[in-house]
PDB file of N, CA and C in Angstrom:
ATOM      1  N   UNK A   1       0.822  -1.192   0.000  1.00  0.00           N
ATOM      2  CA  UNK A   1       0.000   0.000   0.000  1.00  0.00           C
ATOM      3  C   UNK A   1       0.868   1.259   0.000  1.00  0.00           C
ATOM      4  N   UNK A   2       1.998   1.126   0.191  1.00  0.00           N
ATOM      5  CA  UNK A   2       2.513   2.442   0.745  1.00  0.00           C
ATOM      6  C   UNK A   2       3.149   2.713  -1.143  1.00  0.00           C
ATOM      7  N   UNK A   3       3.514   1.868  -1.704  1.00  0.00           N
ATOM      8  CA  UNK A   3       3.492   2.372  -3.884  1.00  0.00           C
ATOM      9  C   UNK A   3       2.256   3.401  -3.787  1.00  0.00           C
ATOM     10  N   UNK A   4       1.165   2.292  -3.225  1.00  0.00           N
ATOM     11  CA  UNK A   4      -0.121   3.511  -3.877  1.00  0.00           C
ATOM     12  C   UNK A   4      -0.122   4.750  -3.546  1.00  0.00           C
ATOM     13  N   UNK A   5      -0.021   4.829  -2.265  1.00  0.00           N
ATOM     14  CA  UNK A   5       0.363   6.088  -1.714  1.00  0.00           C
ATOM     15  C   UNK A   5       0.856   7.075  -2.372  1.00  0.00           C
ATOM     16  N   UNK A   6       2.374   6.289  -2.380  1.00  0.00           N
ATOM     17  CA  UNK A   6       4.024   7.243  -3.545  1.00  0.00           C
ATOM     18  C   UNK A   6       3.346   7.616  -5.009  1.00  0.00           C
ATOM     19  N   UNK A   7       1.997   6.832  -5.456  1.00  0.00           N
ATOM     20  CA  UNK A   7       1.697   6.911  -6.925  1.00  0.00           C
ATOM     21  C   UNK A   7       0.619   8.186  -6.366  1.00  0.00           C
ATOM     22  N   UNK A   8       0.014   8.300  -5.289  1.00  0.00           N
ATOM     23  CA  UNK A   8      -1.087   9.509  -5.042  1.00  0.00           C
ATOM     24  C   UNK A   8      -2.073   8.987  -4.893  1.00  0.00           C
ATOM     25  N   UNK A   9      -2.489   7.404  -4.686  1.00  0.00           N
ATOM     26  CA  UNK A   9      -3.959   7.130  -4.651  1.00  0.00           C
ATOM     27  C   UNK A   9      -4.303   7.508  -3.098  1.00  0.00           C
ATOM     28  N   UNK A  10      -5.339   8.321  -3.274  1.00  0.00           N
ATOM     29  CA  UNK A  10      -5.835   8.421  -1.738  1.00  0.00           C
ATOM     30  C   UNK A  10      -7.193   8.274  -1.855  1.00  0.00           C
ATOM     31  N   UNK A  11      -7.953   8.302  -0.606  1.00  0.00           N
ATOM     32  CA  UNK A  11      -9.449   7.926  -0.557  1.00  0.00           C
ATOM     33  C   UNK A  11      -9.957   6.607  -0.032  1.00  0.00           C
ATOM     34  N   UNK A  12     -10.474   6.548   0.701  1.00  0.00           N
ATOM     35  CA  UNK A  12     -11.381   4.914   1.004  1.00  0.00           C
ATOM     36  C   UNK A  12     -11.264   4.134  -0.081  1.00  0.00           C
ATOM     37  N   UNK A  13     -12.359   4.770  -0.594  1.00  0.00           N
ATOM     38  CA  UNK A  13     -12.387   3.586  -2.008  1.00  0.00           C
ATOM     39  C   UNK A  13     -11.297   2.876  -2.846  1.00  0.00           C
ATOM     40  N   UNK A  14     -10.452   4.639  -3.486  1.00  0.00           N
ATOM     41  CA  UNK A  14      -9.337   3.879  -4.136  1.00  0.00           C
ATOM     42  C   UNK A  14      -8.698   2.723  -3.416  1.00  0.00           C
ATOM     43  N   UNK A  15      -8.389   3.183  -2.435  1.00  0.00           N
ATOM     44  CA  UNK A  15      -7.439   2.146  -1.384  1.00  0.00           C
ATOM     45  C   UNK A  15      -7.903   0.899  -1.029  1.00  0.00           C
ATOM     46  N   UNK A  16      -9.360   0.934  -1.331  1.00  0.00           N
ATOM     47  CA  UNK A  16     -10.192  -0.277  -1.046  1.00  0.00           C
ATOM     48  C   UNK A  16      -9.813  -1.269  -2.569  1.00  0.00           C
ATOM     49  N   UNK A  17     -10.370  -0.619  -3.202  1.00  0.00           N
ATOM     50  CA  UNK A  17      -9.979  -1.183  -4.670  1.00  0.00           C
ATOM     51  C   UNK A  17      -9.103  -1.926  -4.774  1.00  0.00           C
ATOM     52  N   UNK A  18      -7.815  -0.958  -4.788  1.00  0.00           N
ATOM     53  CA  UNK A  18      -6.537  -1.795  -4.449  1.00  0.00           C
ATOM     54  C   UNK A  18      -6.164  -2.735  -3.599  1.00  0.00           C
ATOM     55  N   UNK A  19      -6.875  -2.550  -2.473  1.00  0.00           N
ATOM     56  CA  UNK A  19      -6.910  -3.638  -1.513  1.00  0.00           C
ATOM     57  C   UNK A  19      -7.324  -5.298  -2.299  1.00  0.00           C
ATOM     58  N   UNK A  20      -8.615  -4.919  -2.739  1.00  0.00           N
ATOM     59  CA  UNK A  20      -9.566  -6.116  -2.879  1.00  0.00           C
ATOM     60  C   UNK A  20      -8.675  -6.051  -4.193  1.00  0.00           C
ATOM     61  N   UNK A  21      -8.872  -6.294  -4.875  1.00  0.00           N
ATOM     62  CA  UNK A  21      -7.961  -6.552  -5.904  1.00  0.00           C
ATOM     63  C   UNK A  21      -6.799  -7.170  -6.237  1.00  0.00           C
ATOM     64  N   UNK A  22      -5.898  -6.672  -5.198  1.00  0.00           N
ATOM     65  CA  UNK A  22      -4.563  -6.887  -4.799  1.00  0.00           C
ATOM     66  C   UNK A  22      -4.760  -8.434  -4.019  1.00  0.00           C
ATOM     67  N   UNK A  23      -5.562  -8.634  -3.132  1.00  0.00           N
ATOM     68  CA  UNK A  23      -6.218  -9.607  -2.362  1.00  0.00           C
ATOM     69  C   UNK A  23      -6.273 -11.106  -3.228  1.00  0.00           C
ATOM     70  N   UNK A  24      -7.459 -10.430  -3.844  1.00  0.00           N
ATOM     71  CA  UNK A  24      -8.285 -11.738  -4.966  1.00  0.00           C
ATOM     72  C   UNK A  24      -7.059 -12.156  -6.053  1.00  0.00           C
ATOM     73  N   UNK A  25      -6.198 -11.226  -6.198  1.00  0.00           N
ATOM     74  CA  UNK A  25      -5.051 -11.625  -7.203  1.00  0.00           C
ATOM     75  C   UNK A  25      -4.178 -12.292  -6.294  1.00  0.00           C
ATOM     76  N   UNK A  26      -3.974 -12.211  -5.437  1.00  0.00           N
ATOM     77  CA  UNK A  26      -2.804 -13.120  -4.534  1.00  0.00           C
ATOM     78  C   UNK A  26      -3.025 -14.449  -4.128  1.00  0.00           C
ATOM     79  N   UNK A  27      -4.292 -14.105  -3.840  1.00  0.00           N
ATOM     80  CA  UNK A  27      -5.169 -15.672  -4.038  1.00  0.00           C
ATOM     81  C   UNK A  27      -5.081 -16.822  -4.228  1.00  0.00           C
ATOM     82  N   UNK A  28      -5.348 -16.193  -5.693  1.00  0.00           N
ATOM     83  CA  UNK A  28      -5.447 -16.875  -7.214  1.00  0.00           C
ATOM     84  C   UNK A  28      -4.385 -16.929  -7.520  1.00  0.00           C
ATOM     85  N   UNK A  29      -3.023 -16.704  -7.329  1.00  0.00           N
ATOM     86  CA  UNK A  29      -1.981 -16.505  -7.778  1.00  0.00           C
ATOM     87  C   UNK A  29      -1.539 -17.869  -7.223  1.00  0.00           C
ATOM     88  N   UNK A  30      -1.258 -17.659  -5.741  1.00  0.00           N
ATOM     89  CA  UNK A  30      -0.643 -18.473  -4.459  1.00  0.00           C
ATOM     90  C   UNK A  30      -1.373 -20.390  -5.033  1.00  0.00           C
ATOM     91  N   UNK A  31      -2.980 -20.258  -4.902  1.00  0.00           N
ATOM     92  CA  UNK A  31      -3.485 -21.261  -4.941  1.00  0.00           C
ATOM     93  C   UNK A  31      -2.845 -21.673  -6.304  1.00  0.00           C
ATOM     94  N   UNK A  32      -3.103 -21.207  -7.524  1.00  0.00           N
ATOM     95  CA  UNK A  32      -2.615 -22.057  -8.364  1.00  0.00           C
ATOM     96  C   UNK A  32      -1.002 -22.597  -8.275  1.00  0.00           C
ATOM     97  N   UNK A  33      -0.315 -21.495  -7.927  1.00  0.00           N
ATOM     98  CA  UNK A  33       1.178 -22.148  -7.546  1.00  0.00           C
ATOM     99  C   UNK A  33       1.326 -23.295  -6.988  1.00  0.00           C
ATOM    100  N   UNK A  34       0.441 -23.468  -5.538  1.00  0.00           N
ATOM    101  CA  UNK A  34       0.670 -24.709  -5.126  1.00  0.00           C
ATOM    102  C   UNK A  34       0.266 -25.886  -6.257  1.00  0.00           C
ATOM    103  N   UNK A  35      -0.402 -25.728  -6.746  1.00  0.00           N
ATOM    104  CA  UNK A  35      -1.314 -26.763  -7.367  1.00  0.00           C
ATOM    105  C   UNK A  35      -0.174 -27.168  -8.751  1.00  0.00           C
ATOM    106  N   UNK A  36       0.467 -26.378  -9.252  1.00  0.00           N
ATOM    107  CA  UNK A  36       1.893 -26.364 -10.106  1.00  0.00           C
ATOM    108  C   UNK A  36       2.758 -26.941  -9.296  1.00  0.00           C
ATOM    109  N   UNK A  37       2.964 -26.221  -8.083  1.00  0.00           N
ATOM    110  CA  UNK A  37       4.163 -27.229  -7.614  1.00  0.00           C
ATOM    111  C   UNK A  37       3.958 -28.915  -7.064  1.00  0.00           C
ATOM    112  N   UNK A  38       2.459 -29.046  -6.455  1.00  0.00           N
ATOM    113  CA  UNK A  38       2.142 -30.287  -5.971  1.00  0.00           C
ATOM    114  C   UNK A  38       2.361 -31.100  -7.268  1.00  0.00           C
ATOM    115  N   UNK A  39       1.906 -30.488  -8.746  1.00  0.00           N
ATOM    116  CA  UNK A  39       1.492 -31.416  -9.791  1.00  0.00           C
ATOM    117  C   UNK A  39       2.513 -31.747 -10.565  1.00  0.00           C
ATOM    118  N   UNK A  40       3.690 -30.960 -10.875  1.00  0.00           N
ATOM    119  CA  UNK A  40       4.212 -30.511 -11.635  1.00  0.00           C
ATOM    120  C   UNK A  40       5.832 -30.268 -11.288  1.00  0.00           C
ATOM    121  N   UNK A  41       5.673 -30.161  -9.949  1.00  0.00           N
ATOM    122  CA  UNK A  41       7.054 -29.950  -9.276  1.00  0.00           C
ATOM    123  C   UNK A  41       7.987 -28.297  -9.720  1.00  0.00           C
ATOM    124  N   UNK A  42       8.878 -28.113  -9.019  1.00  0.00           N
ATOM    125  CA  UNK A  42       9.625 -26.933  -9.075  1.00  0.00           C
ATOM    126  C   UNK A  42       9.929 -25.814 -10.523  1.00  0.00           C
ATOM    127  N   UNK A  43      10.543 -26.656 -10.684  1.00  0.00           N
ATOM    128  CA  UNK A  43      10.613 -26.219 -12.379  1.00  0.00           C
ATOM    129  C   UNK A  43       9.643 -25.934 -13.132  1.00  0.00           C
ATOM    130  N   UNK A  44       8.675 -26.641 -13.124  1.00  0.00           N
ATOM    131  CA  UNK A  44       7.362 -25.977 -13.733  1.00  0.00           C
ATOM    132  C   UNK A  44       6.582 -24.677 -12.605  1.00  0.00           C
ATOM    133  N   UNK A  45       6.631 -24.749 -11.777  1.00  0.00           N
ATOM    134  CA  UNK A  45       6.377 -23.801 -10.588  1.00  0.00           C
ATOM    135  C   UNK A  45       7.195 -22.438 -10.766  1.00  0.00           C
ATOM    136  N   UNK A  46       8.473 -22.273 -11.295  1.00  0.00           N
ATOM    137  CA  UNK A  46       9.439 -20.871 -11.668  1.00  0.00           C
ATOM    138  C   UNK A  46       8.646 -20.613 -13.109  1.00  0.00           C
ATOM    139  N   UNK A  47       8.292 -21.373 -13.732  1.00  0.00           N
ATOM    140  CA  UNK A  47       7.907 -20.876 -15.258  1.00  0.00           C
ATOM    141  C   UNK A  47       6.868 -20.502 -15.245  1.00  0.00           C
ATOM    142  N   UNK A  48       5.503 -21.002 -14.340  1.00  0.00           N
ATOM    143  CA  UNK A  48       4.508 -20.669 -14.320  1.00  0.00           C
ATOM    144  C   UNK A  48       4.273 -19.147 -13.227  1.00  0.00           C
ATOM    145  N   UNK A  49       5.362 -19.253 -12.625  1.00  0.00           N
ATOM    146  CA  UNK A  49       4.834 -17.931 -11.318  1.00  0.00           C
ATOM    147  C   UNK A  49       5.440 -16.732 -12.395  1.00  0.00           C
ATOM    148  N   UNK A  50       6.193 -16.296 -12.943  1.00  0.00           N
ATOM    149  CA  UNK A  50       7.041 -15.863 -13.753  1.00  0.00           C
ATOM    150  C   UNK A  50       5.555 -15.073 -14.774  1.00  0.00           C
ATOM    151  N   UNK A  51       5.000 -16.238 -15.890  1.00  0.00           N
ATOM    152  CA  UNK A  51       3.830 -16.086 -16.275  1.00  0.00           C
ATOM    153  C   UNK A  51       2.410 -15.547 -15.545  1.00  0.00           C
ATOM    154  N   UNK A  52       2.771 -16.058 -14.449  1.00  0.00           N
ATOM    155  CA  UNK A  52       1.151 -15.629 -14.004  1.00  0.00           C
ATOM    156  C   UNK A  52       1.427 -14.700 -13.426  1.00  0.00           C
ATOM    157  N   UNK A  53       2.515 -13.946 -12.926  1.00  0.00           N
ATOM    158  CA  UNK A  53       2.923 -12.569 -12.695  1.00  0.00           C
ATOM    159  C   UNK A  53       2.579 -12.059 -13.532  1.00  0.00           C
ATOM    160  N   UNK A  54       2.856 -11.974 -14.709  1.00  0.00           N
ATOM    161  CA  UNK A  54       2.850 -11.518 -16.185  1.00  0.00           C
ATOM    162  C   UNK A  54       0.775 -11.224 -16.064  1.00  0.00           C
ATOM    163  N   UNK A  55       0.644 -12.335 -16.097  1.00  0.00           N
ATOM    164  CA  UNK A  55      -1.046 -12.121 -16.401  1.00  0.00           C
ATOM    165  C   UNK A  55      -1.671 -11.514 -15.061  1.00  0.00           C
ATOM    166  N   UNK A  56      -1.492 -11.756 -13.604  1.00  0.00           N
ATOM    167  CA  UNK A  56      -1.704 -10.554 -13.047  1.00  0.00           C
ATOM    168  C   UNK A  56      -1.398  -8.889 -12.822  1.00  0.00           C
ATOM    169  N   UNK A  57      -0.256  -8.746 -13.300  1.00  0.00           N
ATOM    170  CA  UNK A  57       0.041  -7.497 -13.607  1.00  0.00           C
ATOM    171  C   UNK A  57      -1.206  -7.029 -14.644  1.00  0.00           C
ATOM    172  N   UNK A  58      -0.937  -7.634 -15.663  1.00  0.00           N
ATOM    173  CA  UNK A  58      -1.766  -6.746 -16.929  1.00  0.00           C
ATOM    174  C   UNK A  58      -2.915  -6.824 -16.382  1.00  0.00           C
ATOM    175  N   UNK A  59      -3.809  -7.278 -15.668  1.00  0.00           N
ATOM    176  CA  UNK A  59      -5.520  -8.310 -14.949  1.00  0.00           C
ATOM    177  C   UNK A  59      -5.540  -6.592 -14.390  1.00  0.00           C
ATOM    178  N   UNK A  60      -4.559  -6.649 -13.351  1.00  0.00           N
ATOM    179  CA  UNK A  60      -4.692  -5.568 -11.724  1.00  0.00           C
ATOM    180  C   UNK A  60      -4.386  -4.039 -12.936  1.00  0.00           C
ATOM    181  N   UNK A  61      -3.663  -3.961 -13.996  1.00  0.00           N
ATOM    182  CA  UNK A  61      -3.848  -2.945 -14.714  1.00  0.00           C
ATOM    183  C   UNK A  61      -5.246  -2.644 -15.315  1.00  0.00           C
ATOM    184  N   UNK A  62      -5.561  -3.445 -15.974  1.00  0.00           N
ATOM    185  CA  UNK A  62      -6.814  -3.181 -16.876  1.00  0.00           C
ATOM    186  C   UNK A  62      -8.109  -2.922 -15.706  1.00  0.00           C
ATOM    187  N   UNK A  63      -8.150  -3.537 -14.528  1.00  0.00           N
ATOM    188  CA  UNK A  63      -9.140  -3.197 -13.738  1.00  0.00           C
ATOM    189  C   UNK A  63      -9.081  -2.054 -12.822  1.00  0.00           C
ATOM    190  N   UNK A  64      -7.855  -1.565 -12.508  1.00  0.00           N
ATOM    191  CA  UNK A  64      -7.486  -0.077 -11.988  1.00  0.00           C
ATOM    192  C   UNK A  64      -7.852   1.005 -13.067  1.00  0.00           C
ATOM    193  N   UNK A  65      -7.884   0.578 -14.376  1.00  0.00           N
ATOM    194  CA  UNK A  65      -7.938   1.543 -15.535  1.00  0.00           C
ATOM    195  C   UNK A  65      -9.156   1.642 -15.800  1.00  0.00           C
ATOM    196  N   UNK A  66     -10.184   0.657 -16.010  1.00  0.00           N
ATOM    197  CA  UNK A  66     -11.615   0.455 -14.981  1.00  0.00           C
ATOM    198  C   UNK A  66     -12.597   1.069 -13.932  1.00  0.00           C
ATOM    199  N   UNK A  67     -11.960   0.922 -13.331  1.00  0.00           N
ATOM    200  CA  UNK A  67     -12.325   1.260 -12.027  1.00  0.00           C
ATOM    201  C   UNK A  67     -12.316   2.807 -11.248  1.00  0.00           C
ATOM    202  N   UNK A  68     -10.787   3.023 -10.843  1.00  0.00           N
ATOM    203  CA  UNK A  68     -10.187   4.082 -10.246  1.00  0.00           C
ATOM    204  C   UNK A  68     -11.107   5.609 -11.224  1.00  0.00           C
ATOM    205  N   UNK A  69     -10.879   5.726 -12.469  1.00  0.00           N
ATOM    206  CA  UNK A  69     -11.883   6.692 -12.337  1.00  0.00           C
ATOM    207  C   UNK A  69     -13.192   7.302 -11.904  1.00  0.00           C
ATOM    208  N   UNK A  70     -13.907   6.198 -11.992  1.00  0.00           N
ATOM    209  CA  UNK A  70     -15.180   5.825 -11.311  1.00  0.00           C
ATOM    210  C   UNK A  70     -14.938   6.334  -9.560  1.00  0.00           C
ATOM    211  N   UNK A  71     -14.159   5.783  -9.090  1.00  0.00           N
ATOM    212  CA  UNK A  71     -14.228   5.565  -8.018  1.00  0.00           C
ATOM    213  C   UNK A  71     -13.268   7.148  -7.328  1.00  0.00           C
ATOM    214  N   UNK A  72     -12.430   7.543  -8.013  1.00  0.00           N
ATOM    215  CA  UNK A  72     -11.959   8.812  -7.425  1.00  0.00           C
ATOM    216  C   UNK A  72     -12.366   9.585  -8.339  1.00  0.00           C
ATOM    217  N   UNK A  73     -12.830   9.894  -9.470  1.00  0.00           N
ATOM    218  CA  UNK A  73     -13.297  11.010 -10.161  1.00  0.00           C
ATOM    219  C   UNK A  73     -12.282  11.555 -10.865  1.00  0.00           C
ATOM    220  N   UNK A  74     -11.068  11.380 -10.953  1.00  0.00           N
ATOM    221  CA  UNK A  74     -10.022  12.300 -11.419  1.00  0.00           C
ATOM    222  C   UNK A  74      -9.234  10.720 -12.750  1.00  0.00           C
ATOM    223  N   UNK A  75      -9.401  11.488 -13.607  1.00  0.00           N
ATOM    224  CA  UNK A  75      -9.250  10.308 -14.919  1.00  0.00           C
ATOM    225  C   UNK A  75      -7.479  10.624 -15.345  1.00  0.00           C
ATOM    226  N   UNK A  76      -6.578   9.824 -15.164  1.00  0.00           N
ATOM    227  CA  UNK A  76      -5.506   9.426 -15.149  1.00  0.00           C
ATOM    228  C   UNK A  76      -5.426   8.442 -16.608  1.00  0.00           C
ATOM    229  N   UNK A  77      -4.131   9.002 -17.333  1.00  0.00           N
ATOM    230  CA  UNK A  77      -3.772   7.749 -18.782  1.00  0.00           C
ATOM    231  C   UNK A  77      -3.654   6.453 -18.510  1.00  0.00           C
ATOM    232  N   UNK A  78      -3.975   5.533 -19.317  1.00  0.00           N
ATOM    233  CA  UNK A  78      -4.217   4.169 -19.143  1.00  0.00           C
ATOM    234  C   UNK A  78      -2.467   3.759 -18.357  1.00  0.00           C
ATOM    235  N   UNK A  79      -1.606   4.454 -19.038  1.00  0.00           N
ATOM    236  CA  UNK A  79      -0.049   4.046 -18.488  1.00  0.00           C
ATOM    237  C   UNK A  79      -0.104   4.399 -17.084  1.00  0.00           C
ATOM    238  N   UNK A  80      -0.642   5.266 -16.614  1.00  0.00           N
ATOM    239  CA  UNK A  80      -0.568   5.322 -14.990  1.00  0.00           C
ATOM    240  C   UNK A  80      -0.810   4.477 -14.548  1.00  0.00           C
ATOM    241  N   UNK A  81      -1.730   3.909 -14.751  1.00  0.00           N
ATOM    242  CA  UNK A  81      -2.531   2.772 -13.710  1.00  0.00           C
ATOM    243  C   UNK A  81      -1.289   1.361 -14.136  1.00  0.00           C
ATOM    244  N   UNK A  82      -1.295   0.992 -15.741  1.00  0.00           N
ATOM    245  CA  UNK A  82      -0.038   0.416 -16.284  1.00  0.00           C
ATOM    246  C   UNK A  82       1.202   0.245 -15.438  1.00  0.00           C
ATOM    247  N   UNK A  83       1.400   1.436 -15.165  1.00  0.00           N
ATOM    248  CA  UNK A  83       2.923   2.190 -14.372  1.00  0.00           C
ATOM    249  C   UNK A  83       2.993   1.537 -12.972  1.00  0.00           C
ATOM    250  N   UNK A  84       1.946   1.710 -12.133  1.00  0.00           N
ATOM    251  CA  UNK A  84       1.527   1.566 -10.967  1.00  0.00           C
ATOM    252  C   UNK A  84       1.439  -0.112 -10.836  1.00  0.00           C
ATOM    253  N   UNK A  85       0.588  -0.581 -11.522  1.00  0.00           N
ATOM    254  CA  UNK A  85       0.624  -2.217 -11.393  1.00  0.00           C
ATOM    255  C   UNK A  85       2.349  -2.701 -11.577  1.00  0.00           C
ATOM    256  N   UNK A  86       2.853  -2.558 -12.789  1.00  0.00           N
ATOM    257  CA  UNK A  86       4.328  -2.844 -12.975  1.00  0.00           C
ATOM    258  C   UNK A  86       4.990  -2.376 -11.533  1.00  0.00           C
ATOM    259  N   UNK A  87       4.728  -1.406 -10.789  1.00  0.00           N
ATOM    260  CA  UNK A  87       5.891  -1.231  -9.874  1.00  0.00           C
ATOM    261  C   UNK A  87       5.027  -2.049  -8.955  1.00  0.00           C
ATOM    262  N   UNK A  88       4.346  -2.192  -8.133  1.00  0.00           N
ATOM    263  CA  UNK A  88       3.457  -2.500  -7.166  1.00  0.00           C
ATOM    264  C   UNK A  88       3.824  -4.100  -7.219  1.00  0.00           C
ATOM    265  N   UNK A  89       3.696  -5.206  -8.733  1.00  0.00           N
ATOM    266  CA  UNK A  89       4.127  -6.610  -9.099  1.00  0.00           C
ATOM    267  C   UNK A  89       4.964  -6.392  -8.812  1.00  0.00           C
ATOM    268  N   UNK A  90       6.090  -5.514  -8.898  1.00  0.00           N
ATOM    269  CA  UNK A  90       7.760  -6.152  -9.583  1.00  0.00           C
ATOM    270  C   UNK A  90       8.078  -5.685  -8.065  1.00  0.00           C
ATOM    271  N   UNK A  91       7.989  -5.031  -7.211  1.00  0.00           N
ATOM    272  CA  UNK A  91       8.218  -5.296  -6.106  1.00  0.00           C
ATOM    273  C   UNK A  91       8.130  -6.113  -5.196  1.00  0.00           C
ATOM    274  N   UNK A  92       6.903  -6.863  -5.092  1.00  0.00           N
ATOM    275  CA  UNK A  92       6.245  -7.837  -4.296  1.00  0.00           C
ATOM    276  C   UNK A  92       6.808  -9.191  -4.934  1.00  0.00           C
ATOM    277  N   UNK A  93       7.010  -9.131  -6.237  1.00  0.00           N
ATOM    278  CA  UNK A  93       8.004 -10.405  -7.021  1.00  0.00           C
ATOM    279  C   UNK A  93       9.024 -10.407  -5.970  1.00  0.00           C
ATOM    280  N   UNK A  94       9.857  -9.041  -6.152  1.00  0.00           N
ATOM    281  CA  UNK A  94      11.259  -9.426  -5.694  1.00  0.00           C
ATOM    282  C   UNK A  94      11.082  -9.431  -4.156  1.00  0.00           C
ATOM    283  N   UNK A  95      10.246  -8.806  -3.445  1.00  0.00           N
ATOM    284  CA  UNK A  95      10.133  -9.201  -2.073  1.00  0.00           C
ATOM    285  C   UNK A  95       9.816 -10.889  -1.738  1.00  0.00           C
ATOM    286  N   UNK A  96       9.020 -10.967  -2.581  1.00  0.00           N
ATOM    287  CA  UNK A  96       8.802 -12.386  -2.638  1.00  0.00           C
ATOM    288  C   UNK A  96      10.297 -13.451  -2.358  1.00  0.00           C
ATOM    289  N   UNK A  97      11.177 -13.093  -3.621  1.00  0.00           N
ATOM    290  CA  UNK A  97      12.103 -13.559  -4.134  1.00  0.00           C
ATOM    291  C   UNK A  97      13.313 -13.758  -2.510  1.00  0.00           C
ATOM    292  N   UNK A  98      13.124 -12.602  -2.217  1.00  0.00           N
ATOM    293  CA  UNK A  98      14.343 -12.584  -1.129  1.00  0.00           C
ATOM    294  C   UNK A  98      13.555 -12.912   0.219  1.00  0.00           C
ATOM    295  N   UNK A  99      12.438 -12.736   0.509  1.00  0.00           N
ATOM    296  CA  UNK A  99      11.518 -13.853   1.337  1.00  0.00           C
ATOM    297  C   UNK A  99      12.212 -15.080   1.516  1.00  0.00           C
ATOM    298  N   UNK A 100      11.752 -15.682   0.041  1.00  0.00           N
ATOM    299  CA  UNK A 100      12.113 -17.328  -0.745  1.00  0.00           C
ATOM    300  C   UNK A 100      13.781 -17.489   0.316  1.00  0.00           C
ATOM    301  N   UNK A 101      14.345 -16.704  -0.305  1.00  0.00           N
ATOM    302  CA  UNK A 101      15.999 -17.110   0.262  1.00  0.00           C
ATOM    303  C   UNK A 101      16.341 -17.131   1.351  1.00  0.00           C
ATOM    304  N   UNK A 102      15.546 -16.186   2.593  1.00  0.00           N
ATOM    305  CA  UNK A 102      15.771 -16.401   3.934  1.00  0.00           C
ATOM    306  C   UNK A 102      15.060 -17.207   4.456  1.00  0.00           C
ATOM    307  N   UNK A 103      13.701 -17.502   4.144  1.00  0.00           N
ATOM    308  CA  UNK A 103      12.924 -18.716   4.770  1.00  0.00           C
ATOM    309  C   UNK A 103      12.532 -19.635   3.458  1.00  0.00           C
ATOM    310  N   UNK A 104      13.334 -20.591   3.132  1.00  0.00           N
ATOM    311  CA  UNK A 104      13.431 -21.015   2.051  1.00  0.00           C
ATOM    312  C   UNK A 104      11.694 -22.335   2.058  1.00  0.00           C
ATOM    313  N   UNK A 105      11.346 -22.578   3.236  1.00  0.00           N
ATOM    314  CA  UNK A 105      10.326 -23.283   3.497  1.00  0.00           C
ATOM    315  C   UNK A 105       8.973 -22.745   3.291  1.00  0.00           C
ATOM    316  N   UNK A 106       8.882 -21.544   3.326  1.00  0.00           N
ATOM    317  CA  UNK A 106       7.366 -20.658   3.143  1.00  0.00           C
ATOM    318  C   UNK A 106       6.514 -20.685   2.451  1.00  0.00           C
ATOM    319  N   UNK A 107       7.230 -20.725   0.858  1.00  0.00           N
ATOM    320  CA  UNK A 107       6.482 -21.168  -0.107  1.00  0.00           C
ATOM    321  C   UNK A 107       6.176 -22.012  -0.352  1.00  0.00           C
TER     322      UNK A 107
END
């Protein structure tokens, strides 16, 4: 939450948005991973999280681009919201990532 912030989203709602959103995508993200790694093992588990990063980023873009006007009133270019998902993923990837390396059991 604190990207959204640095990007300017303020308001209940926006923040809610992002919340639920952010939420239902982690989800869906997490659950299918396991289900790759139970089925499929490791290696298919790096190729697929990699990808489905990929398809939640663009998902959490197109529905902020959606949404957020509606919901704060102030209409922002499709690349903002674009901009915002890319940093918001690629952070939480690599937090993820260095998570992974100190508690190598978590995931």
């Amino acid at each position: 939450m604190s990207i959204a912030l640095l990007f300017g989203f303020r308001g209940k709602k926006a923040l809610l948005l992002l919340v639920g959103v952010n939420t239902v995508t982690q989800i869906i993200l997490n659950v299918l991973l396991n289900i790759i790694n139970f089925r499929s093992g490791s290696w298919a588990f790096v190729a697929w999280y990699i990808i489905l990063e990929l398809a939640i980023f663009a998902i959490e873009a197109a529905l902020y681009t959606a949404f957020m006007k509606k919901l704060t009133g102030k209409e922002k270019p499709v690349l903002f919201y674009g901009a915002y998902s890319l940093v918001a993923n690629g952070i939480s990837f690599g937090a993820g990532l260095i998570i992974a390396n100190i508690l190598p059991g978590i995931f």
